[in-house]
C-alpha atoms as a PDB file:
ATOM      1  CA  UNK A   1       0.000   0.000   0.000  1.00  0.00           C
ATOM      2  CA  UNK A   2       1.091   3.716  -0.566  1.00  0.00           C
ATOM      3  CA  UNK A   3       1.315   5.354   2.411  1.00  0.00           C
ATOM      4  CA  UNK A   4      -0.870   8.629   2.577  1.00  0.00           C
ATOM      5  CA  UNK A   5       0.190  11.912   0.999  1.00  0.00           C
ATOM      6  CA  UNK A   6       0.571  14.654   3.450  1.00  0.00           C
ATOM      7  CA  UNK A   7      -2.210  17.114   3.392  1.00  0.00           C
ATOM      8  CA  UNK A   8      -1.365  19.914   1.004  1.00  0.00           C
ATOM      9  CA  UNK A   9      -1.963  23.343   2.759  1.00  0.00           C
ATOM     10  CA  UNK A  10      -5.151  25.252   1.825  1.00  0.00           C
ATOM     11  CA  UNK A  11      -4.550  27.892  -0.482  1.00  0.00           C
ATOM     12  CA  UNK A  12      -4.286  31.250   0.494  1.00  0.00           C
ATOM     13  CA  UNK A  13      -8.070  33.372  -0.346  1.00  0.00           C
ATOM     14  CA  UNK A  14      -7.481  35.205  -3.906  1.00  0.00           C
ATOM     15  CA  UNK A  15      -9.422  38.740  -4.638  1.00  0.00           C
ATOM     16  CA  UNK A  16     -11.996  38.767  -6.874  1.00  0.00           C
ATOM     17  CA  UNK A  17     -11.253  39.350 -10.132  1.00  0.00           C
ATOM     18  CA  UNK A  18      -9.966  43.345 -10.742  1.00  0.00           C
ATOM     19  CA  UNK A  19      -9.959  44.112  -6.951  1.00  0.00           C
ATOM     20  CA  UNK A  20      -6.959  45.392  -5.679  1.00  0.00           C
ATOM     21  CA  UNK A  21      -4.678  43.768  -3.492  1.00  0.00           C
ATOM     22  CA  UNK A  22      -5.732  44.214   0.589  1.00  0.00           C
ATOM     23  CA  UNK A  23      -2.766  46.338   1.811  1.00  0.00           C
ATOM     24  CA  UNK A  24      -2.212  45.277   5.606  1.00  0.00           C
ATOM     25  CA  UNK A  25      -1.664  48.614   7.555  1.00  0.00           C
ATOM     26  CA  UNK A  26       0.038  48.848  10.978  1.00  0.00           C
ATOM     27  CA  UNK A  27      -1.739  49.876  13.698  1.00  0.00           C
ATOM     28  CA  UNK A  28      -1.083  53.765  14.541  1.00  0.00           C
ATOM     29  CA  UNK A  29       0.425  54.100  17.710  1.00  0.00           C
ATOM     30  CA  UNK A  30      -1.085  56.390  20.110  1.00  0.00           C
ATOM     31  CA  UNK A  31       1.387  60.219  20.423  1.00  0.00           C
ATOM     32  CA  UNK A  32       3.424  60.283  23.677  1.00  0.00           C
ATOM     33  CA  UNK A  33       2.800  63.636  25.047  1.00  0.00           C
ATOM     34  CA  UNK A  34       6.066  66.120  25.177  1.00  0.00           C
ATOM     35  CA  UNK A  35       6.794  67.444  28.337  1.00  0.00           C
ATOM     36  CA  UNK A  36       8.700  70.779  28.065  1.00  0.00           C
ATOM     37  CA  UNK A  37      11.603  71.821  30.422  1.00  0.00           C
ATOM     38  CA  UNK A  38      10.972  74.963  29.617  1.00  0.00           C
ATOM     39  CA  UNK A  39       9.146  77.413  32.331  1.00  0.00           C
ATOM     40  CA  UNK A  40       5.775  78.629  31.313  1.00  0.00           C
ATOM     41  CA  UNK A  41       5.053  82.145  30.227  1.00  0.00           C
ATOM     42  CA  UNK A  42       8.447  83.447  30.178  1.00  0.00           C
ATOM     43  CA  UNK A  43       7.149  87.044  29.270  1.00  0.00           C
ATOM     44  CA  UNK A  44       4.849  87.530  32.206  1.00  0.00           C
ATOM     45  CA  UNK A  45       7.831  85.607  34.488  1.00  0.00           C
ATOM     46  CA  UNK A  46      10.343  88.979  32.997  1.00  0.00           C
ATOM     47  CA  UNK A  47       7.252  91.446  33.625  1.00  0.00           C
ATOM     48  CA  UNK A  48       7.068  90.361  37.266  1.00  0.00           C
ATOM     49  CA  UNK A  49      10.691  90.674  37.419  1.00  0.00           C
ATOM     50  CA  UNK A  50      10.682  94.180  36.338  1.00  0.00           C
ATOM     51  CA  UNK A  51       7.946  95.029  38.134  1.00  0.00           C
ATOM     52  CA  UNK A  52      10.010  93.828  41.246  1.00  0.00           C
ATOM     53  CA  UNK A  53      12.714  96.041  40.448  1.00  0.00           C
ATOM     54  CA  UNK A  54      10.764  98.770  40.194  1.00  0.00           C
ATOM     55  CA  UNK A  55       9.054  98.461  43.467  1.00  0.00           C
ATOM     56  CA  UNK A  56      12.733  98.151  44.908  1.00  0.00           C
ATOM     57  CA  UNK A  57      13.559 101.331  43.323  1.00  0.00           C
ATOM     58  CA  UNK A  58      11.145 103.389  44.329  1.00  0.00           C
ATOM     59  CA  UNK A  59      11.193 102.043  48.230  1.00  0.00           C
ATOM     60  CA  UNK A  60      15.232 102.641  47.723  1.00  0.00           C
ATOM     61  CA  UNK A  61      14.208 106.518  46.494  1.00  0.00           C
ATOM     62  CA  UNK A  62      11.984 107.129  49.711  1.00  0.00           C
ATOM     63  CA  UNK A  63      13.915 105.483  52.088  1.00  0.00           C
ATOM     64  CA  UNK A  64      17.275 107.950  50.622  1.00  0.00           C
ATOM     65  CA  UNK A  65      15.382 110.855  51.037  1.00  0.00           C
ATOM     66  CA  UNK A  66      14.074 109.720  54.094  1.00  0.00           C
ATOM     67  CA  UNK A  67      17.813 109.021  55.413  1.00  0.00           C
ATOM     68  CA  UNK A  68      19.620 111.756  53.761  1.00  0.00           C
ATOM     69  CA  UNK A  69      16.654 114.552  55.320  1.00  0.00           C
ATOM     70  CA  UNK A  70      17.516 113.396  58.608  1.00  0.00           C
ATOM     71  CA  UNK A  71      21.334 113.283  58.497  1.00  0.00           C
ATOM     72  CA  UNK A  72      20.660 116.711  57.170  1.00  0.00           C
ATOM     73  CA  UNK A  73      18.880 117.881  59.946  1.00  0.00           C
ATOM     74  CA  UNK A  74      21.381 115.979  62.213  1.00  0.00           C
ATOM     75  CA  UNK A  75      24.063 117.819  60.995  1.00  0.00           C
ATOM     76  CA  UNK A  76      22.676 121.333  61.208  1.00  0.00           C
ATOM     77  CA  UNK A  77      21.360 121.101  65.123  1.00  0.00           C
ATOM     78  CA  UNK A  78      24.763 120.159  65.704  1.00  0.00           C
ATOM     79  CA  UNK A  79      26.386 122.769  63.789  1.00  0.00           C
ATOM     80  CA  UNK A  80      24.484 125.107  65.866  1.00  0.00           C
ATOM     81  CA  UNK A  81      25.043 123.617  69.152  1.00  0.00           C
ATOM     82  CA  UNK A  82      28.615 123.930  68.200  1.00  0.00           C
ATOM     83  CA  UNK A  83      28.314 127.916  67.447  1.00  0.00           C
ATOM     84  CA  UNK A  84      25.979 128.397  70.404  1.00  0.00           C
ATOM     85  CA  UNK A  85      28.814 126.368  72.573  1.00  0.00           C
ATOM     86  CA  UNK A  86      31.792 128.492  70.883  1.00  0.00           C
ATOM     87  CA  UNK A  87      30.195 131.822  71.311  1.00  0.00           C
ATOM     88  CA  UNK A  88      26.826 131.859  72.435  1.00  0.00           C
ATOM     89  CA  UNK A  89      24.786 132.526  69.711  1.00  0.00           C
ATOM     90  CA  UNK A  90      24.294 130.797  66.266  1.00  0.00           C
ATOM     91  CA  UNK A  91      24.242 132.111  62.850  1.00  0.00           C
ATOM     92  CA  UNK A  92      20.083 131.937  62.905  1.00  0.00           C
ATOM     93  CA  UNK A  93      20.206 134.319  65.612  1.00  0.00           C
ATOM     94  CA  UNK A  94      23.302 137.253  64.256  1.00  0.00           C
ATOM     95  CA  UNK A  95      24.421 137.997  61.112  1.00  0.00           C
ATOM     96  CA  UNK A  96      27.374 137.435  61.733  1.00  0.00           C
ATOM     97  CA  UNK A  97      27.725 134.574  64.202  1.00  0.00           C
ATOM     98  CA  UNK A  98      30.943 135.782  66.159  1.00  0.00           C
ATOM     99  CA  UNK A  99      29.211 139.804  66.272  1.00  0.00           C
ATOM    100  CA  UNK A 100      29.571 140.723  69.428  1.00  0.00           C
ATOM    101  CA  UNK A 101      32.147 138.290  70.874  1.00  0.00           C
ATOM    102  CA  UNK A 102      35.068 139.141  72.805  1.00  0.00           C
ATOM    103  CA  UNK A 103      38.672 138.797  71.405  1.00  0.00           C
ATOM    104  CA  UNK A 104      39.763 135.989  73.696  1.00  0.00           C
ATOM    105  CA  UNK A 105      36.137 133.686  73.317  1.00  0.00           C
ATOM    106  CA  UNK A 106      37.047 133.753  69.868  1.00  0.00           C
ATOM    107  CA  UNK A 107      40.806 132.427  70.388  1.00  0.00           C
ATOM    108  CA  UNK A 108      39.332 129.804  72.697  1.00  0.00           C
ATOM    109  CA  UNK A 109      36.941 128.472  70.675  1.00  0.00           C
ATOM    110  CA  UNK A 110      39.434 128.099  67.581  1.00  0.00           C
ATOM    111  CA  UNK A 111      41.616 126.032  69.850  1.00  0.00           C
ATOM    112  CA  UNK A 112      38.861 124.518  71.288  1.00  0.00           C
ATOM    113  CA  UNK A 113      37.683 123.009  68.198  1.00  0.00           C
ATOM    114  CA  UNK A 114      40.840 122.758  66.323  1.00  0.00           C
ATOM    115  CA  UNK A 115      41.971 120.572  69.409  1.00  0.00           C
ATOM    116  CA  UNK A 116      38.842 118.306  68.805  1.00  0.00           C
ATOM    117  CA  UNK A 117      39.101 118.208  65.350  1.00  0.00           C
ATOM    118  CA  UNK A 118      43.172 117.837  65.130  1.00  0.00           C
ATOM    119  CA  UNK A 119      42.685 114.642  67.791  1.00  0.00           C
ATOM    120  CA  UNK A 120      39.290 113.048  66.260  1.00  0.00           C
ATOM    121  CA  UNK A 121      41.153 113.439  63.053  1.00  0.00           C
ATOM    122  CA  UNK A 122      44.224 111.985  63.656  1.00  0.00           C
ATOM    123  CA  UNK A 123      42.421 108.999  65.520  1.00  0.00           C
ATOM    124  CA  UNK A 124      40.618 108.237  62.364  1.00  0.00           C
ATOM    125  CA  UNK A 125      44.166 108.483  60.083  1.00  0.00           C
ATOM    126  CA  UNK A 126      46.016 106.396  62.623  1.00  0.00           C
ATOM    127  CA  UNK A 127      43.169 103.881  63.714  1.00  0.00           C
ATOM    128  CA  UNK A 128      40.701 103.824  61.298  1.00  0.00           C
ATOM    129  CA  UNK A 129      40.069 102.576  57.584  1.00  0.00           C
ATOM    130  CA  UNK A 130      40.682 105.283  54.719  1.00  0.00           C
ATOM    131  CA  UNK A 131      37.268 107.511  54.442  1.00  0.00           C
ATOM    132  CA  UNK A 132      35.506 107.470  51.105  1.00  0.00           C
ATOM    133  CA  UNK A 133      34.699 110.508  49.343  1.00  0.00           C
ATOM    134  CA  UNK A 134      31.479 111.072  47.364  1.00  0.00           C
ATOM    135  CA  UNK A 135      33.352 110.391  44.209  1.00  0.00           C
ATOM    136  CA  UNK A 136      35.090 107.218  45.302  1.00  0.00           C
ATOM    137  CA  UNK A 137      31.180 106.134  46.942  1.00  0.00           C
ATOM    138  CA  UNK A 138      29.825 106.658  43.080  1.00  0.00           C
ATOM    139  CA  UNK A 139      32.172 105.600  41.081  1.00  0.00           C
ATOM    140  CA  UNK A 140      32.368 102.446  43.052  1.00  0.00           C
ATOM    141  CA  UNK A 141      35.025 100.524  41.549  1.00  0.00           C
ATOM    142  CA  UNK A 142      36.922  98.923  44.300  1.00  0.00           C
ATOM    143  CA  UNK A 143      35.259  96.607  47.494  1.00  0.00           C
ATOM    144  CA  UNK A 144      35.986  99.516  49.709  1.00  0.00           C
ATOM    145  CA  UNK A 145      34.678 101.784  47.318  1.00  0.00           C
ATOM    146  CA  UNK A 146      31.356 100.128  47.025  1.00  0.00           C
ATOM    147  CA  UNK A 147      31.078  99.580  50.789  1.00  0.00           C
ATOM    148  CA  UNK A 148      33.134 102.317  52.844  1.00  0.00           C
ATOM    149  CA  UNK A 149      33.239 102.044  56.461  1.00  0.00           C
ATOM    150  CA  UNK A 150      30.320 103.087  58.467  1.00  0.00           C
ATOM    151  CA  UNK A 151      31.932 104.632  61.824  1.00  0.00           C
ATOM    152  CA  UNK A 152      34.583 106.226  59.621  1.00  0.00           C
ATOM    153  CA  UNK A 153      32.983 107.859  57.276  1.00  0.00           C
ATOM    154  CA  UNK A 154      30.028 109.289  59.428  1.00  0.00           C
ATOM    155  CA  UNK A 155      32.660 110.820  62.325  1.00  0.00           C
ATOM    156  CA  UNK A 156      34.634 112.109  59.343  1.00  0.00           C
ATOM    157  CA  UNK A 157      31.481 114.312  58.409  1.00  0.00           C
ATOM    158  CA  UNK A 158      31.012 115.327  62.418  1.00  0.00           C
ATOM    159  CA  UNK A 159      34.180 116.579  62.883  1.00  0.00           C
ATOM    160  CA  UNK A 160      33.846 118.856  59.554  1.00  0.00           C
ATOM    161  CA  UNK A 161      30.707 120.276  61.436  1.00  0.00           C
ATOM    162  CA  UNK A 162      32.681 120.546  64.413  1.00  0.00           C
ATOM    163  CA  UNK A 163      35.087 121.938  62.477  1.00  0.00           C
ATOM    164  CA  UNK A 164      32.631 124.938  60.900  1.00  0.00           C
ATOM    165  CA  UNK A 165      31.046 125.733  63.916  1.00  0.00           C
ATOM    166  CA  UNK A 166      33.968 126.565  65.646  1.00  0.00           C
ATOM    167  CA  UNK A 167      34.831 129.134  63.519  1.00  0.00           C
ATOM    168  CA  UNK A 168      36.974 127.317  61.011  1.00  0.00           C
ATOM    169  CA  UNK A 169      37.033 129.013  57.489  1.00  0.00           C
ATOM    170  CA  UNK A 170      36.032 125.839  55.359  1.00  0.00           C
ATOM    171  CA  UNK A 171      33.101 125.094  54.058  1.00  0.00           C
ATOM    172  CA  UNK A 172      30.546 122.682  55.613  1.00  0.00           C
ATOM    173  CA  UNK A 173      29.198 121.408  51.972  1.00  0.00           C
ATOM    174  CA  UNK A 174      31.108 117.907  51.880  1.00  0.00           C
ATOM    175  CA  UNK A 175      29.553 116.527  55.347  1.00  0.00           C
ATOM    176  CA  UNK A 176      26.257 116.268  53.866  1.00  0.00           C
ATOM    177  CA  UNK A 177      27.019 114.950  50.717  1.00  0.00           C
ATOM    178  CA  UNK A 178      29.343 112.483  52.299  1.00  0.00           C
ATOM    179  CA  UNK A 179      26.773 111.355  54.981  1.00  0.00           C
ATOM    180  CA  UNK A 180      23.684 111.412  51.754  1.00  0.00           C
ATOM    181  CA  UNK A 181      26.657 109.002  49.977  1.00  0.00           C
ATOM    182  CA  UNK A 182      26.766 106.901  52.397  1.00  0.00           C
ATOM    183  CA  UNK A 183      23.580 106.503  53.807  1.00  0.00           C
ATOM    184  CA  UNK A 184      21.967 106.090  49.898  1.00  0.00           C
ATOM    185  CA  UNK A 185      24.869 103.312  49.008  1.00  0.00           C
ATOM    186  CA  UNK A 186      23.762 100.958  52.001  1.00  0.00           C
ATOM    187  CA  UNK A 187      20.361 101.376  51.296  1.00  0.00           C
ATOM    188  CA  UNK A 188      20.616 100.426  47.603  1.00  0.00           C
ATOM    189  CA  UNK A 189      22.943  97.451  48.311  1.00  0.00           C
ATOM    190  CA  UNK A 190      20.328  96.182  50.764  1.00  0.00           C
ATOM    191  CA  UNK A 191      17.808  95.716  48.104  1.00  0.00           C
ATOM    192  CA  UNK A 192      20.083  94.569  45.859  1.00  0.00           C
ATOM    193  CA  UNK A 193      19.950  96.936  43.032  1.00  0.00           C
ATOM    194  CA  UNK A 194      22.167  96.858  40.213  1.00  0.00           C
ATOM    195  CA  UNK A 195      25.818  99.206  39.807  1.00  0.00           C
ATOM    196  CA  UNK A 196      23.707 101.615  37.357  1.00  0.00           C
ATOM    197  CA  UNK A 197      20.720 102.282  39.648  1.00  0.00           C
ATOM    198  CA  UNK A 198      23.207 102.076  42.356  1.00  0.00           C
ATOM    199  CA  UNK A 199      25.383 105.038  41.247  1.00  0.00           C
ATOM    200  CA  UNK A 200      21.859 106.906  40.264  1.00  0.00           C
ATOM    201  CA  UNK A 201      20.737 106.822  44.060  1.00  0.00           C
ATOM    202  CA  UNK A 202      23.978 107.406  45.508  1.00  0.00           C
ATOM    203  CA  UNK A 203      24.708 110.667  43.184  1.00  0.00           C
ATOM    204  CA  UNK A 204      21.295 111.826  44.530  1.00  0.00           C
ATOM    205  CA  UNK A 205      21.528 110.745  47.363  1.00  0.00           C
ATOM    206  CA  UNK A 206      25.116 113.704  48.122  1.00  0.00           C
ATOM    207  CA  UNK A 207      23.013 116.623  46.421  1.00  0.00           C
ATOM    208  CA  UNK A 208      19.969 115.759  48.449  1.00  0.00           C
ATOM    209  CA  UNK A 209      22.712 116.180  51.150  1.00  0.00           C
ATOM    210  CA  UNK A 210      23.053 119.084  49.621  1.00  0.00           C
ATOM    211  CA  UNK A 211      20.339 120.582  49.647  1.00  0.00           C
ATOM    212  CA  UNK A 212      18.852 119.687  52.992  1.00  0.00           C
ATOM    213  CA  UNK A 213      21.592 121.803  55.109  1.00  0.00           C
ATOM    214  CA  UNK A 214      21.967 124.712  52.574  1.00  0.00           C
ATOM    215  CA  UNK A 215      18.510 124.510  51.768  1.00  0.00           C
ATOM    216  CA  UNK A 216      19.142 124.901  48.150  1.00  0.00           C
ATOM    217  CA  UNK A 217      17.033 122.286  46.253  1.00  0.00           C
ATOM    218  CA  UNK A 218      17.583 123.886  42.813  1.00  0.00           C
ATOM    219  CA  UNK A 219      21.495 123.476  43.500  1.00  0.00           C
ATOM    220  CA  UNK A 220      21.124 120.172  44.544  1.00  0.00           C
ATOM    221  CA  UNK A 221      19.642 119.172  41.377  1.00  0.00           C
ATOM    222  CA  UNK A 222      22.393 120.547  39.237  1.00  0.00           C
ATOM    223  CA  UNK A 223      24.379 118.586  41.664  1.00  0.00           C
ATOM    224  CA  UNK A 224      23.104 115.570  40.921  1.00  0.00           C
ATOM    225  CA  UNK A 225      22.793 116.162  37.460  1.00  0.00           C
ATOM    226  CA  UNK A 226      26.228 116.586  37.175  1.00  0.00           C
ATOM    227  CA  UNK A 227      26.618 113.055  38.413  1.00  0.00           C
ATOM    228  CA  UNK A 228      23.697 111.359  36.231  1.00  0.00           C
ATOM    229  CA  UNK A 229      25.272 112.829  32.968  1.00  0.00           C
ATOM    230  CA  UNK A 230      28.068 110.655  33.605  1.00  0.00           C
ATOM    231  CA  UNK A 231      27.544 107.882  35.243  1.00  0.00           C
ATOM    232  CA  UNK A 232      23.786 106.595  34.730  1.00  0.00           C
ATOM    233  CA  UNK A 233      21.783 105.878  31.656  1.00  0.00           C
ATOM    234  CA  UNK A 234      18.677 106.287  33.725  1.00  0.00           C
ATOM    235  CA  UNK A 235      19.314 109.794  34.926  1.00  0.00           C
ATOM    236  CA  UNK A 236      19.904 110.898  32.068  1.00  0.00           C
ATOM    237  CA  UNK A 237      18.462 108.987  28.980  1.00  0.00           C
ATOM    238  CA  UNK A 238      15.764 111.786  28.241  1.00  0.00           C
ATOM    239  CA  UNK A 239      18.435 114.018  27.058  1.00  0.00           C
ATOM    240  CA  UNK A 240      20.879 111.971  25.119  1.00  0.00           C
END
């Protein structure tokens, strides 16, 4: 006997006649969502960040002129307890503050004060860190530029009143705008304003200095003006 054929396979379904071919299509595989590293809404994250800086300026502008008005008046009740000490009367109250005066109250109170003055300022040279001056406080280009010592620099600016109101023929014009340097610079590096805002507010901050003891606002603008026109793009923009 023949042993049995093995079963042919079945033949694969053929189209009818003039159909096309059946093309077998993958399934479409469902989009994997993109997560993006970036932050959202970067222009309303740089609008909150000016905004910020803004609101810093402005409190830094108040709290100058709140600063520099007192130092002001600071330094001219002591300028006039220093005349009213040297020769009993202050410059508010004569025309001429040493009118009337004896010969010998004047001596006394030149060595008087030069002896206070000579001593504080010798102390200071000898003991102390170098004083910054208003230009060195705005121009800022050295650590103890940018940050000049406290204690120093505000019984520098006493002993110049001291100085005055003794009867000492300088003028009393750099205390204030030392002391309005000084007070504006720590004020604008505690909120952390940048070196061109920075030198803006400390240049106003001398002429409002300025201007408080002389009671000059007009010259204390020029002042400052003088400062903005070369050292700040925000002072003086408008006119460029």
């Amino acid at each position: 006997m023949m042993p049995d054929a093995a079963p042919s396979p079945l033949p694969a379904p053929s189209s009818p006649a003039g159909a096309s071919p059946v093309l077998q299509v993958p399934a479409a595989q469902a989009p994997t969502a993109q997560v993006s590293s970036a932050q959202p809404f970067p222009a309303l994250q740089a609008s909150r960040s000016e905004g910020g800086i803004r609101w810093r300026l402005l409190l830094a502008m108040i709290l100058t002129g709140v600063a520099v008005g007192l130092g002001a008046a600071a330094l001219s009740w002591l300028i006039h307890g220093v005349e009213h000490l040297a020769f009993g009367q202050t410059e508010a109250q004569a025309r001429i503050v040493t009118e009337g005066t004896t010969p010998e109250r004047r001596m006394l109170a030149l060595l008087g004060g030069g002896l206070v003055v000579t001593l504080g300022w010798a102390l200071l040279q000898l003991r102390g860190r170098p004083v910054v001056g208003v230009n060195g406080a705005v121009a800022a280009d050295t650590p103890a530029r940018r940050r000049p010592p406290f204690f120093e620099n505000v019984m520098h600016a006493l002993l110049q009143i001291v100085a005055v109101g003794s009867g000492a023929p300088i003028g009393r014009e750099v205390a204030p705008r030392e002391l309005g340097a000084l007070f504006a610079g720590r004020i604008v590096d505690g909120l952390r304003l940048d070196d061109e805002m920075r030198r803006l507010l400390v240049a106003c901050g001398a002429a409002a200095g300025l201007a408080g003891v002389y009671q000059v606002p007009l010259a204390g603008t020029v002042f400052a003006l003088k400062f903005c026109w070369r050292v700040s793009r925000y002072g003086m923009g408008w006119l460029r």
